[in-house]
C-alpha atoms as a PDB file:
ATOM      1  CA  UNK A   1      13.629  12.273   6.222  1.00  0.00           C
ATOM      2  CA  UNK A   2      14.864  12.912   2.841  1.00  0.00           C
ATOM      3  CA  UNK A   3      18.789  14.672   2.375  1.00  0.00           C
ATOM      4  CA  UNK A   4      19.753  16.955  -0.420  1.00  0.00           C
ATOM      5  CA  UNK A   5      23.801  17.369  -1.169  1.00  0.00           C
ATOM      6  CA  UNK A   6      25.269  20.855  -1.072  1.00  0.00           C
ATOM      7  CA  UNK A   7      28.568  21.021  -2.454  1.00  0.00           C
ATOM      8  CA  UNK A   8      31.251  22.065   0.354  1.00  0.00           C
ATOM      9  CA  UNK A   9      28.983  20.953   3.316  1.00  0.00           C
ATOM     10  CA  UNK A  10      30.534  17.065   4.353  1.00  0.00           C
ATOM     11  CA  UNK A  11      27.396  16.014   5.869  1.00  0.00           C
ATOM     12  CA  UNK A  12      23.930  15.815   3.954  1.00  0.00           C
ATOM     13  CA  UNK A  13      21.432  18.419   4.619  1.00  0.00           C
ATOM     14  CA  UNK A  14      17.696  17.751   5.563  1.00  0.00           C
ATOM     15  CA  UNK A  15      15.192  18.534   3.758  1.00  0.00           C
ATOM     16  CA  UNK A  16      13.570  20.180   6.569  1.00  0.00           C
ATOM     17  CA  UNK A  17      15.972  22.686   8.120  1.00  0.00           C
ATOM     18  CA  UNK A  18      14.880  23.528  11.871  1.00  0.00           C
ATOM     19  CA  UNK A  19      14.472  27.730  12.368  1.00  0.00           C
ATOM     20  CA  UNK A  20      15.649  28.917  15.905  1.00  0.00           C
ATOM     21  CA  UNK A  21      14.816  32.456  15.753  1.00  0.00           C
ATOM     22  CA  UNK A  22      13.631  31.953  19.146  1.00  0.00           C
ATOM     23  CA  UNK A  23      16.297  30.472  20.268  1.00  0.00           C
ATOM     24  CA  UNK A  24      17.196  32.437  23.801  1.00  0.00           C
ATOM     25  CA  UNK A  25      18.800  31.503  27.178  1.00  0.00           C
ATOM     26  CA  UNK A  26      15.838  31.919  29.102  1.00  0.00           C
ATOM     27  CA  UNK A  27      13.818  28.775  27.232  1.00  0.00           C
ATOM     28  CA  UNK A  28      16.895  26.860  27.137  1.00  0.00           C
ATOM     29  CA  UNK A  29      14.704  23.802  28.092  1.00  0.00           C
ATOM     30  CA  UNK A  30      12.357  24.207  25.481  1.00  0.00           C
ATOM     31  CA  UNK A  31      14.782  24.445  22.453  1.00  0.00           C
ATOM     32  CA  UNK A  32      16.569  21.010  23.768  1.00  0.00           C
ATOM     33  CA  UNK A  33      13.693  19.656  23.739  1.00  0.00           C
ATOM     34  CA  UNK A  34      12.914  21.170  20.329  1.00  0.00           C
ATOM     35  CA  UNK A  35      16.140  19.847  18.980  1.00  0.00           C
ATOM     36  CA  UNK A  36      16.233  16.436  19.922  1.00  0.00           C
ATOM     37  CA  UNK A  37      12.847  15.903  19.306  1.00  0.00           C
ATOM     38  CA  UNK A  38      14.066  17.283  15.227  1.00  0.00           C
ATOM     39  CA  UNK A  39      16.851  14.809  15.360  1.00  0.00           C
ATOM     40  CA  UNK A  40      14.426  11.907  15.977  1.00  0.00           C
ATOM     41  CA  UNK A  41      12.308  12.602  12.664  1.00  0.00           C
ATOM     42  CA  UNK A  42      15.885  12.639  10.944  1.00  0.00           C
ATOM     43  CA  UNK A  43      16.207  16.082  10.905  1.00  0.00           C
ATOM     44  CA  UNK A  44      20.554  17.359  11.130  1.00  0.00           C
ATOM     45  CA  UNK A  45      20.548  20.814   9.847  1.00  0.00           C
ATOM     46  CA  UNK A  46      19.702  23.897  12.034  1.00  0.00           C
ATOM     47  CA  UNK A  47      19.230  27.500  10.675  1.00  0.00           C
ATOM     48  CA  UNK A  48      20.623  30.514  12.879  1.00  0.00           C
ATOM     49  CA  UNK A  49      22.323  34.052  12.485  1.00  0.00           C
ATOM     50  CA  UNK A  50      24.476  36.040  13.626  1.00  0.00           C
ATOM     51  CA  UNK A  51      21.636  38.553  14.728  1.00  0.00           C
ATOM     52  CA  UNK A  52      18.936  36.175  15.622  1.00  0.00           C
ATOM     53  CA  UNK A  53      17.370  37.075  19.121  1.00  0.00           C
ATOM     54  CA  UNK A  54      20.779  39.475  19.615  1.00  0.00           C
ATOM     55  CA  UNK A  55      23.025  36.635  19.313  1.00  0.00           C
ATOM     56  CA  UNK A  56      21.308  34.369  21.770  1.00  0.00           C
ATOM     57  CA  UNK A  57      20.391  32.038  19.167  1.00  0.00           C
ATOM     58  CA  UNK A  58      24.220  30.648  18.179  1.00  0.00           C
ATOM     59  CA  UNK A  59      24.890  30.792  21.673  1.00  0.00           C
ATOM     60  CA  UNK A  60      22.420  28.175  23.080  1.00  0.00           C
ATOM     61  CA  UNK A  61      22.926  26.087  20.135  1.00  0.00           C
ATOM     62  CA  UNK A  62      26.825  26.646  20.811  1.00  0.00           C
ATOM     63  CA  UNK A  63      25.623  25.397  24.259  1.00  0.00           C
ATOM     64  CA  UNK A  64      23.695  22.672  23.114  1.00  0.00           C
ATOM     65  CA  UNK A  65      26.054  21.181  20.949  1.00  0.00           C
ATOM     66  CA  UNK A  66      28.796  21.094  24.015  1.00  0.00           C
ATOM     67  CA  UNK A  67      26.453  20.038  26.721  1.00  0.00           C
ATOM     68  CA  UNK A  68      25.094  16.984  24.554  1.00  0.00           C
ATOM     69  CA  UNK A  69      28.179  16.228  21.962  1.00  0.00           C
ATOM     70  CA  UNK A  70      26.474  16.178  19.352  1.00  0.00           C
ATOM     71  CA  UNK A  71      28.077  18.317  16.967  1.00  0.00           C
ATOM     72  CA  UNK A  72      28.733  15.693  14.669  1.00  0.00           C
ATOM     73  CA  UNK A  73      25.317  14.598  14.210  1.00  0.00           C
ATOM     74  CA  UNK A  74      24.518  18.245  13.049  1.00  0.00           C
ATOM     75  CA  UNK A  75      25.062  20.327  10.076  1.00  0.00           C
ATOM     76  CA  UNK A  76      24.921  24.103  11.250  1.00  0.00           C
ATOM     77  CA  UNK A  77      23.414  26.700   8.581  1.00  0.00           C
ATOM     78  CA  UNK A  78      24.457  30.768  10.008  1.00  0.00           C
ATOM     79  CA  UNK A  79      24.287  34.182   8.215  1.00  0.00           C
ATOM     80  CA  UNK A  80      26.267  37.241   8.524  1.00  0.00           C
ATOM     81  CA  UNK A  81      26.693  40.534   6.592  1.00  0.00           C
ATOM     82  CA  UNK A  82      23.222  41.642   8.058  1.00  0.00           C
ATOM     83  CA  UNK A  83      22.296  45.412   7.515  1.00  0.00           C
ATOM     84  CA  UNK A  84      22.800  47.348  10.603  1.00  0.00           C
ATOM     85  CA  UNK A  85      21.387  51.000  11.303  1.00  0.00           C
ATOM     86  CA  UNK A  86      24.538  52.300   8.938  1.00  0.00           C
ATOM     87  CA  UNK A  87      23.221  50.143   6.090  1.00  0.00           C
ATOM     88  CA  UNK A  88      24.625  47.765   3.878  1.00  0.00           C
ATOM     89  CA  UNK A  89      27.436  46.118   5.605  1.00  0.00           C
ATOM     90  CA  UNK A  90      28.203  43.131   2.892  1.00  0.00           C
ATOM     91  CA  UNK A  91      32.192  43.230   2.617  1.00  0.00           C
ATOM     92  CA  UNK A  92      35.619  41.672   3.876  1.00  0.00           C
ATOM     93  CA  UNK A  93      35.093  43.544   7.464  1.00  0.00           C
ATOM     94  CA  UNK A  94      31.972  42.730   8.157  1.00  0.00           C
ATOM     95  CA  UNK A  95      32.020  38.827   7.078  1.00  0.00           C
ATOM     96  CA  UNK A  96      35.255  38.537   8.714  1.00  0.00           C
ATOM     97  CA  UNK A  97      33.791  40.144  12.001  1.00  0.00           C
ATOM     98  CA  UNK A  98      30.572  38.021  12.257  1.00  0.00           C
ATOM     99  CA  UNK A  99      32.081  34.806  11.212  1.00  0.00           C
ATOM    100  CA  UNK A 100      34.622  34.695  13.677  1.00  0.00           C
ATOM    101  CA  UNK A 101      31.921  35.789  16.879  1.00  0.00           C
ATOM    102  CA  UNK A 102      29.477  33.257  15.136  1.00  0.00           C
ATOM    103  CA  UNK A 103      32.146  30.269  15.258  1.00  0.00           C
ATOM    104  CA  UNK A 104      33.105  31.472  19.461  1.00  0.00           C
ATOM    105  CA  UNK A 105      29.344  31.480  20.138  1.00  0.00           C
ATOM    106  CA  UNK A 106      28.300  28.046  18.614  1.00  0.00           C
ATOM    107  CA  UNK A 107      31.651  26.708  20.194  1.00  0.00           C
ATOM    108  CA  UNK A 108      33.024  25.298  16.928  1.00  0.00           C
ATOM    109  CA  UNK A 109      35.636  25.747  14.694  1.00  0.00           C
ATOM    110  CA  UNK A 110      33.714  24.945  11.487  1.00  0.00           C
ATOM    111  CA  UNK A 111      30.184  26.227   9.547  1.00  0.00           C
ATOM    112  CA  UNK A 112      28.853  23.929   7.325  1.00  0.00           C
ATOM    113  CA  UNK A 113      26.625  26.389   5.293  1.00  0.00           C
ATOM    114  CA  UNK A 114      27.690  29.891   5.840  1.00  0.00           C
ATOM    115  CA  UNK A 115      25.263  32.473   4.238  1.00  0.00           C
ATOM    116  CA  UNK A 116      25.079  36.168   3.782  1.00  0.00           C
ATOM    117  CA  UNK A 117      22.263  37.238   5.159  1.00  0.00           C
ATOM    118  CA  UNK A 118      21.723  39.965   2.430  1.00  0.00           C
ATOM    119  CA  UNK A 119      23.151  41.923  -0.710  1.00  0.00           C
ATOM    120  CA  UNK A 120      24.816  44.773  -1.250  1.00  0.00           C
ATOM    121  CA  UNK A 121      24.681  45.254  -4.868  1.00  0.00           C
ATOM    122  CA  UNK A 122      27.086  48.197  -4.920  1.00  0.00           C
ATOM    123  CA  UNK A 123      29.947  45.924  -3.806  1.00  0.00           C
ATOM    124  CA  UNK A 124      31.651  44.333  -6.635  1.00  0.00           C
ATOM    125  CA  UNK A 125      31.294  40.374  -6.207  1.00  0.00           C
ATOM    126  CA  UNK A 126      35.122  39.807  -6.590  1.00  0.00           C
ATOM    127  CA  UNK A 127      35.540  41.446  -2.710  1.00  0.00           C
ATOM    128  CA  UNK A 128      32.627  39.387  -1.935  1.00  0.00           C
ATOM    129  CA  UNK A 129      33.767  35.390  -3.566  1.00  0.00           C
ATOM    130  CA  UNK A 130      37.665  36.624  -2.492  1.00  0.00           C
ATOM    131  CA  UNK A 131      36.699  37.392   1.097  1.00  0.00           C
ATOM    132  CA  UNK A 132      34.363  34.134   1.392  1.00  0.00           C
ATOM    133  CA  UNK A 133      36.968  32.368  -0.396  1.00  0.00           C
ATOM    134  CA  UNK A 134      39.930  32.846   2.411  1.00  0.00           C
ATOM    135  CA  UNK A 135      37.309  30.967   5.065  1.00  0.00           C
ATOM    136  CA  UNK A 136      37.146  28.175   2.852  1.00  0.00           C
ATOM    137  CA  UNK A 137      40.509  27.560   2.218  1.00  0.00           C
ATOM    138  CA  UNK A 138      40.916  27.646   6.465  1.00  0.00           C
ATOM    139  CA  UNK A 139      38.124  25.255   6.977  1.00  0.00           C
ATOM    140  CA  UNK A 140      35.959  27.524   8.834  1.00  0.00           C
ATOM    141  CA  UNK A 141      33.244  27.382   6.033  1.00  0.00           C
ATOM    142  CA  UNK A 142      32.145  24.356   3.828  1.00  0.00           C
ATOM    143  CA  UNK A 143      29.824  25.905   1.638  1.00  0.00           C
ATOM    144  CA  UNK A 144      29.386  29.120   1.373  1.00  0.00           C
ATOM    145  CA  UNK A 145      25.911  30.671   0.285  1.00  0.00           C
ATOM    146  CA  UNK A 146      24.036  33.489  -0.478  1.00  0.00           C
ATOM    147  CA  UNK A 147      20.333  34.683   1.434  1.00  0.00           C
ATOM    148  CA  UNK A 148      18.108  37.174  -0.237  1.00  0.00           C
ATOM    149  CA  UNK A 149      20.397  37.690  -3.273  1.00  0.00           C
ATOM    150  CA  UNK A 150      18.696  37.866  -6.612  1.00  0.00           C
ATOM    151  CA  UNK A 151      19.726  35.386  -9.511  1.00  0.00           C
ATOM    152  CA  UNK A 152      21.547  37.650 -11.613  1.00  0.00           C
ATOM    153  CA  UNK A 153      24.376  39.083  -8.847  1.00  0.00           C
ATOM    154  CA  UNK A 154      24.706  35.252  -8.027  1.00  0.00           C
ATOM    155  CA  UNK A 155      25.030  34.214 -11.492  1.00  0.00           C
ATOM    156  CA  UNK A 156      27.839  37.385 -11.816  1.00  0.00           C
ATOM    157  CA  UNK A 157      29.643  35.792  -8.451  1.00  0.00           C
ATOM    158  CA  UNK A 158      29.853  32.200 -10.010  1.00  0.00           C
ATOM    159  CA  UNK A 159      31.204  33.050 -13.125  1.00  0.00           C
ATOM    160  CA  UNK A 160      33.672  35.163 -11.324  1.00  0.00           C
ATOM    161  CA  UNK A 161      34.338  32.108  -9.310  1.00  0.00           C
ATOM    162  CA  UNK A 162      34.486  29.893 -12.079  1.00  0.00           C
ATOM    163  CA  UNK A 163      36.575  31.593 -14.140  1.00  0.00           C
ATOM    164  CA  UNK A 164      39.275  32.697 -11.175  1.00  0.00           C
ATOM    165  CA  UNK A 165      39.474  28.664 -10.400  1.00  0.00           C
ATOM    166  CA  UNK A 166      37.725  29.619  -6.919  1.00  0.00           C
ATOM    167  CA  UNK A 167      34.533  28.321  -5.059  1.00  0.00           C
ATOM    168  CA  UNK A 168      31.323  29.823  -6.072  1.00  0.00           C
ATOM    169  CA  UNK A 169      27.652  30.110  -4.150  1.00  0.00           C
ATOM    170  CA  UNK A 170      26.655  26.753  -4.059  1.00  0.00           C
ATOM    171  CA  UNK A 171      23.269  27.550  -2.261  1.00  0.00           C
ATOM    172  CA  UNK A 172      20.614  29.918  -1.988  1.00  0.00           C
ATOM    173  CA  UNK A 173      18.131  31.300   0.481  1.00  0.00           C
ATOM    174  CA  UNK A 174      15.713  33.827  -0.212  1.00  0.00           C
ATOM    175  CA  UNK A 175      11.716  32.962   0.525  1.00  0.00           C
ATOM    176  CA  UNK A 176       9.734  30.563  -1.931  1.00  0.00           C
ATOM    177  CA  UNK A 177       6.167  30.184  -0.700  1.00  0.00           C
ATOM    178  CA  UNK A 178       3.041  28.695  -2.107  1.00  0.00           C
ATOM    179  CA  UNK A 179       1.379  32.272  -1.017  1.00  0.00           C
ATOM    180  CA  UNK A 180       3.605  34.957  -3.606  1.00  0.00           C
ATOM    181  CA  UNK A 181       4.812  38.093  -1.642  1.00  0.00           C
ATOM    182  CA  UNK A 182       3.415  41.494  -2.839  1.00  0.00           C
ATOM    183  CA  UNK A 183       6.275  43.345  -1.795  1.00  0.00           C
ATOM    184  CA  UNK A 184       9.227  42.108   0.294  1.00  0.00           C
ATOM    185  CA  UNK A 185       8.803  41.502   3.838  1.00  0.00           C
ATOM    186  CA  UNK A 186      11.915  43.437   5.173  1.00  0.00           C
ATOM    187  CA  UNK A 187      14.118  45.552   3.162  1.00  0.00           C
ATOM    188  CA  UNK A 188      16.690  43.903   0.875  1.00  0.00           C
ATOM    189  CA  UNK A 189      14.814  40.701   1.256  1.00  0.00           C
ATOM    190  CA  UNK A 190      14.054  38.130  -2.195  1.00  0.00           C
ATOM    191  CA  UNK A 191      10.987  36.181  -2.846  1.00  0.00           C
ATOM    192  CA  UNK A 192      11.367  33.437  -6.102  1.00  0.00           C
ATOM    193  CA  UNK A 193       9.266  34.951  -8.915  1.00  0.00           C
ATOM    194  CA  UNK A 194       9.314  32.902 -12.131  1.00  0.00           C
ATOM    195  CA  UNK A 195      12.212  33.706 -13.364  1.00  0.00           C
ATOM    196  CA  UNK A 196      14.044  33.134 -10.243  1.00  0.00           C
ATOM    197  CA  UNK A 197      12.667  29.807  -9.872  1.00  0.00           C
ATOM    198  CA  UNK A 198      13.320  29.260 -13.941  1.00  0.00           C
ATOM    199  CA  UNK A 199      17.045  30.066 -13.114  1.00  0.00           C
ATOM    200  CA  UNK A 200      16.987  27.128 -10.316  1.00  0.00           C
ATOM    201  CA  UNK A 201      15.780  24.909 -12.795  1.00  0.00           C
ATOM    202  CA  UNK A 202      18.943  25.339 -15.161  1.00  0.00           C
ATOM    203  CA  UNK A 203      21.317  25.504 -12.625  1.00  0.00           C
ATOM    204  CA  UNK A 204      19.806  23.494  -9.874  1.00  0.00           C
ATOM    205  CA  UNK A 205      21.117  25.249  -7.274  1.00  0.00           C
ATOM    206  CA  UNK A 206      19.733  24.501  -3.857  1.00  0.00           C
ATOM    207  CA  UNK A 207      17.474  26.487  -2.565  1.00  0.00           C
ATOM    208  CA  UNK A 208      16.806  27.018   1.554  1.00  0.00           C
ATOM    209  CA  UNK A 209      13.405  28.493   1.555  1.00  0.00           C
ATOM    210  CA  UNK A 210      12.933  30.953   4.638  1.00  0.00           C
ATOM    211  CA  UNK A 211       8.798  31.490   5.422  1.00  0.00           C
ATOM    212  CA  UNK A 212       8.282  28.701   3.492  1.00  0.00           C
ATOM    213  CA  UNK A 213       4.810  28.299   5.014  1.00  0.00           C
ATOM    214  CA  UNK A 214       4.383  31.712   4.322  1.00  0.00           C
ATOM    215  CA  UNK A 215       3.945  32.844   7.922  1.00  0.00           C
ATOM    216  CA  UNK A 216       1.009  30.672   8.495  1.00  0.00           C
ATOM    217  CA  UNK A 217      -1.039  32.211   5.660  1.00  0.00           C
ATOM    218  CA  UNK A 218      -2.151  28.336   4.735  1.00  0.00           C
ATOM    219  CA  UNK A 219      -3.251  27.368   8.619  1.00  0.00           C
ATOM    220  CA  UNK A 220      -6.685  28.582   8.197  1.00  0.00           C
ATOM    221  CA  UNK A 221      -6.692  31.749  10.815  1.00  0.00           C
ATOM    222  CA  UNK A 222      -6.943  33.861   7.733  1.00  0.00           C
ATOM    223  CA  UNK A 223      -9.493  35.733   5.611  1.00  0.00           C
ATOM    224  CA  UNK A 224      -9.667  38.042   3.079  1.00  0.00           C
ATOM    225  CA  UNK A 225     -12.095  39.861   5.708  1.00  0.00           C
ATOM    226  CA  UNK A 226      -9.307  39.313   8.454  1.00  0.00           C
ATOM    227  CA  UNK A 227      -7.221  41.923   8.751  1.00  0.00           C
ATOM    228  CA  UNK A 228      -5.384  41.440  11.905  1.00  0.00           C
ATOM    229  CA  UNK A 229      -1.710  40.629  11.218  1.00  0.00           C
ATOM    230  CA  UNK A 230      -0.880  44.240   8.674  1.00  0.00           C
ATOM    231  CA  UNK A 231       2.342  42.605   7.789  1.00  0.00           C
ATOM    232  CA  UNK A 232       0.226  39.331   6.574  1.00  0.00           C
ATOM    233  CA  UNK A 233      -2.180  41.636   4.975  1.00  0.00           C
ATOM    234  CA  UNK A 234       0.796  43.886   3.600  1.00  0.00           C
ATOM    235  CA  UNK A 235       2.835  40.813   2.202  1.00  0.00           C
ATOM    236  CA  UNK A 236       0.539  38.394   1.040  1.00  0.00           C
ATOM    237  CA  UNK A 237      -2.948  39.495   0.965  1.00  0.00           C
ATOM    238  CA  UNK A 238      -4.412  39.045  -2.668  1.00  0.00           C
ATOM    239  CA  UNK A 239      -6.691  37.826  -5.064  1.00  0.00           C
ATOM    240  CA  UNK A 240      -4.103  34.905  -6.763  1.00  0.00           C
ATOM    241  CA  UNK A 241      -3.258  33.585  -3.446  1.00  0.00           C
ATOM    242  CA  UNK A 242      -6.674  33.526  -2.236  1.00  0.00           C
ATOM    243  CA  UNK A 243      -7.249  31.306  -4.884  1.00  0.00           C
ATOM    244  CA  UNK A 244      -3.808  29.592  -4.485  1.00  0.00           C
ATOM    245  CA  UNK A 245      -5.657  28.955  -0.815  1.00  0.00           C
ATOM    246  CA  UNK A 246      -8.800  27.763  -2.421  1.00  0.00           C
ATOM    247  CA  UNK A 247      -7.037  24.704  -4.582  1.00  0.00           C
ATOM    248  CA  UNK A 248      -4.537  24.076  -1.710  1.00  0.00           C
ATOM    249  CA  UNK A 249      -7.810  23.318   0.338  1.00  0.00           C
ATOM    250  CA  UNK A 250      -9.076  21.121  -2.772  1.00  0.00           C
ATOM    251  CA  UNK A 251      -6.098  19.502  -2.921  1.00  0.00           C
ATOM    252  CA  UNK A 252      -5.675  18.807   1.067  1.00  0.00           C
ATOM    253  CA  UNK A 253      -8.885  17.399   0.915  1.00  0.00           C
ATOM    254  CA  UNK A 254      -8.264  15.194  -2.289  1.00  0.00           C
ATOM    255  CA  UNK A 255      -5.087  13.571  -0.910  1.00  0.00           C
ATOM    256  CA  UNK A 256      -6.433  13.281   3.181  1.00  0.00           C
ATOM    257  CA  UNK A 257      -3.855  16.178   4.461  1.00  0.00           C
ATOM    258  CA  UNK A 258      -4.106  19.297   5.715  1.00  0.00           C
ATOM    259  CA  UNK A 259      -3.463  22.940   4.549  1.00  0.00           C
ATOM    260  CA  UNK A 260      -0.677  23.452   5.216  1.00  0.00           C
ATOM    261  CA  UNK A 261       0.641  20.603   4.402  1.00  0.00           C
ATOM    262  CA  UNK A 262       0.163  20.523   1.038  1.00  0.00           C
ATOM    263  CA  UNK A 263       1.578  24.327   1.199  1.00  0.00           C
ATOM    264  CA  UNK A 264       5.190  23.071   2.386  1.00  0.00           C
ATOM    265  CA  UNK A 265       5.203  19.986  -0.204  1.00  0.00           C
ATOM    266  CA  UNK A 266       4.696  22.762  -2.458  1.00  0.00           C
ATOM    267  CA  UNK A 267       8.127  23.725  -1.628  1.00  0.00           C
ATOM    268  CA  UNK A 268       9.480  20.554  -1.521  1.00  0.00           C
ATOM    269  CA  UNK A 269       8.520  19.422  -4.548  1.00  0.00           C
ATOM    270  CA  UNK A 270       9.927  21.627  -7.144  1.00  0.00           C
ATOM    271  CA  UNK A 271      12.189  20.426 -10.411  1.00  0.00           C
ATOM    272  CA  UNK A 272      15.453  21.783  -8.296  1.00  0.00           C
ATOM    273  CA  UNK A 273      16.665  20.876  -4.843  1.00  0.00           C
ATOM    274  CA  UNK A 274      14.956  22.664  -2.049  1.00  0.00           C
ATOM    275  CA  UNK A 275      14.853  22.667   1.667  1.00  0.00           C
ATOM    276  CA  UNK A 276      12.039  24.335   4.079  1.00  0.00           C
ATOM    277  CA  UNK A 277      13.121  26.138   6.569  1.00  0.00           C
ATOM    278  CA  UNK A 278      10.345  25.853   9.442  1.00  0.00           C
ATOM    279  CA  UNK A 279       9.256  27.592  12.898  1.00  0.00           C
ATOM    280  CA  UNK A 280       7.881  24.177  14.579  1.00  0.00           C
ATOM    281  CA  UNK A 281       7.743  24.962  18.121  1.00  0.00           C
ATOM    282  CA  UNK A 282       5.896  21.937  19.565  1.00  0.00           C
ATOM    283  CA  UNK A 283       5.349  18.469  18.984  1.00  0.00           C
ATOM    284  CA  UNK A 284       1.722  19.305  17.105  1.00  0.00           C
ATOM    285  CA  UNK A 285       3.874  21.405  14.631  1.00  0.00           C
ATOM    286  CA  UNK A 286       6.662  19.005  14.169  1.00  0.00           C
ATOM    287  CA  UNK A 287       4.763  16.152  13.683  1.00  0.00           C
ATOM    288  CA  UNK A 288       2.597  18.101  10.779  1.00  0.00           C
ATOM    289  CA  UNK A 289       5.435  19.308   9.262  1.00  0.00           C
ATOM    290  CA  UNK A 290       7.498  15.749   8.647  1.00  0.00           C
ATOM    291  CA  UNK A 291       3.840  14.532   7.122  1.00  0.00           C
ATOM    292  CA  UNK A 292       3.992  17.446   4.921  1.00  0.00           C
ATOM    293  CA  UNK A 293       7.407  16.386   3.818  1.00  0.00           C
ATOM    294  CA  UNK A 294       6.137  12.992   2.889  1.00  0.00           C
ATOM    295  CA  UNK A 295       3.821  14.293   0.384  1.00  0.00           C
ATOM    296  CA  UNK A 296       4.275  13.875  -3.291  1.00  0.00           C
ATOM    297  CA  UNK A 297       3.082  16.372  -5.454  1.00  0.00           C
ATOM    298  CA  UNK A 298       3.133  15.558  -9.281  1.00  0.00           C
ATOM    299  CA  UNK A 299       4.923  18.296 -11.818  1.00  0.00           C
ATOM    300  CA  UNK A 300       1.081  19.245 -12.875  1.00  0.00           C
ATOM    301  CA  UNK A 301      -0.680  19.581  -9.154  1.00  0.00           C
ATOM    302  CA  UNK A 302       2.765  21.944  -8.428  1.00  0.00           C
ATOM    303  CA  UNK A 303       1.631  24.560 -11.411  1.00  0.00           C
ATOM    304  CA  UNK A 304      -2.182  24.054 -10.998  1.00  0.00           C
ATOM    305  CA  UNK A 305      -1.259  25.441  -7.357  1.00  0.00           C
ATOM    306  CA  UNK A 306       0.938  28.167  -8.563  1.00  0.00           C
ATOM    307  CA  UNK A 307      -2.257  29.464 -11.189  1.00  0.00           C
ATOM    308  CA  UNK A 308       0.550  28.588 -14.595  1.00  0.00           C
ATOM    309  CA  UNK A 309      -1.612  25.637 -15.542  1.00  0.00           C
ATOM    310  CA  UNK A 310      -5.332  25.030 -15.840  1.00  0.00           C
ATOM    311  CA  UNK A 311      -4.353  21.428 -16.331  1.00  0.00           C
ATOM    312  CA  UNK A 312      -5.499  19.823 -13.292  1.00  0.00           C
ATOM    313  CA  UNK A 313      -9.481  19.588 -12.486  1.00  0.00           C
ATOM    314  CA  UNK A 314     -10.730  18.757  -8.559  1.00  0.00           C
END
């Protein structure tokens, strides 16, 4: 397992961050058996949020990391500052709120990567860096982050940061996928476009790509004729990624992997630190996904799958 460095976090962060969106007390077994099977591919880092599975998610990982002590061997990545059925909820009160129930339920006193799980662009960043800032300075958050924020408000919130001698966004997490979105797949959520991923270049920011296998768009279940999953057909159904599909498959087949394998080392593989978020539920899925990690893709097979460059002929 390979380890990026986020500044603020003390421990490294995998390159493959374990998702735990399903996370609930009722398959308890399952996601210890999940975890520990993560930590023995050299996997630390484990993505959660304050409203995953209505709070059930921190929980058993709060439970997990008491019943098996080890909290030190992992580096916990939550979100708050989620929408609720009021709206936008991205200021002081809110991040103050679901911090301090997201610390009780993971049953620590410390977030290595704290996120906010969206944007509210009509807040003016100085609340935001200010609010995130306090946390910081009391230990309770290493780094602090931003999900689903578009380059430009987090270029505003570092300069702010910068120039007011306090600690910026050191991360990002909004989806990058082999498979482009067509429109986003909830409200208020960011996909990388070309400029976005331009801006990661120059800055090299980190990057924690959620759907990074673009909700199994690259297992082989789909066709433009199969229409089944409308939020698969909604997000990612066109003609560029169908053909993003068809050299993926050329490419698979070139270097002995699969699919979707050479989908997530498309991620992995960019000219700025990244990290894959990823759903694996069972051995099969875990096992495919460090393989895909392992794969190499050169600077030319990364734009000949992303349609900028012709150069590359299979």
């Amino acid at each position: 397992m390979e380890y990026i460095s986020i500044q603020g976090s003390k421990k490294p962060i995998s390159r493959l961050i374990k998702g735990s969106d399903y996370f609930m007390h009722e398959n308890y077994d399952q996601v210890v058996t999940n975890i520990e099977a993560f930590l023995a591919i050299g996997g630390n880092t484990i993505d959660t949020a304050h409203i995953y599975t209505g709070g059930q998610s921190e929980e058993v990982i709060g439970r997990y990391l008491q019943e098996s002590g080890n909290r030190d061997k992992i580096a916990i990545f939550t979100k708050g500052a989620h929408h609720d059925r009021q709206g936008p909820r991205v200021n002081k009160q809110a991040i103050d709120h679901d911090l301090a129930v997201s610390l009780e339920r993971l049953q620590t006193d410390h977030i290595e990567l704290y996120g906010l799980h969206r944007d509210d662009p009509s807040i003016p960043v100085e609340h935001i860096i200010d609010a995130l800032n306090e946390h910081i300075a009391a230990g309770r958050i290493g780094a602090a982050g931003a999900s689903n924020w578009s380059w430009q408000r987090l270029t505003e919130a570092n300069a702010y940061a910068a120039s007011n001698g306090l600690a910026g966004f050191t991360f990002s997490s909004p989806n990058l996928s082999l498979a482009k979105a067509n429109e986003p797949f909830w409200p208020g959520c960011v996909s990388v476009d070309q400029e976005t991923s331009k801006w990661h270049e120059e800055t090299q920011l980190p990057l924690l790509s959620w759907s990074s296998q673009a909700r199994g768009f690259f297992t082989g279940k789909f066709t433009p004729d199969n229409k089944d999953d409308a939020d698969l057909v909604r997000v990612f159904y066109n003609d560029q990624n169908w053909e993003r599909l068809r050299r993926a498959k050329q490419l698979a087949e070139d270097k002995g992997v699969t699919v979707i394998q050479i989908a997530l080392a498309y991620v992995l593989n960019q000219n700025y630190p990244t990290c894959a978020l990823i759903g694996a539920r069972n051995p099969a899925e875990l096992a495919s996904c460090d393989q895909g990690a392992n794969v190499q893709l050169s600077q030319q097979e990364v734009e000949w799958l992303d349609l900028t460059s012709e150069g590359v002929q299979y």
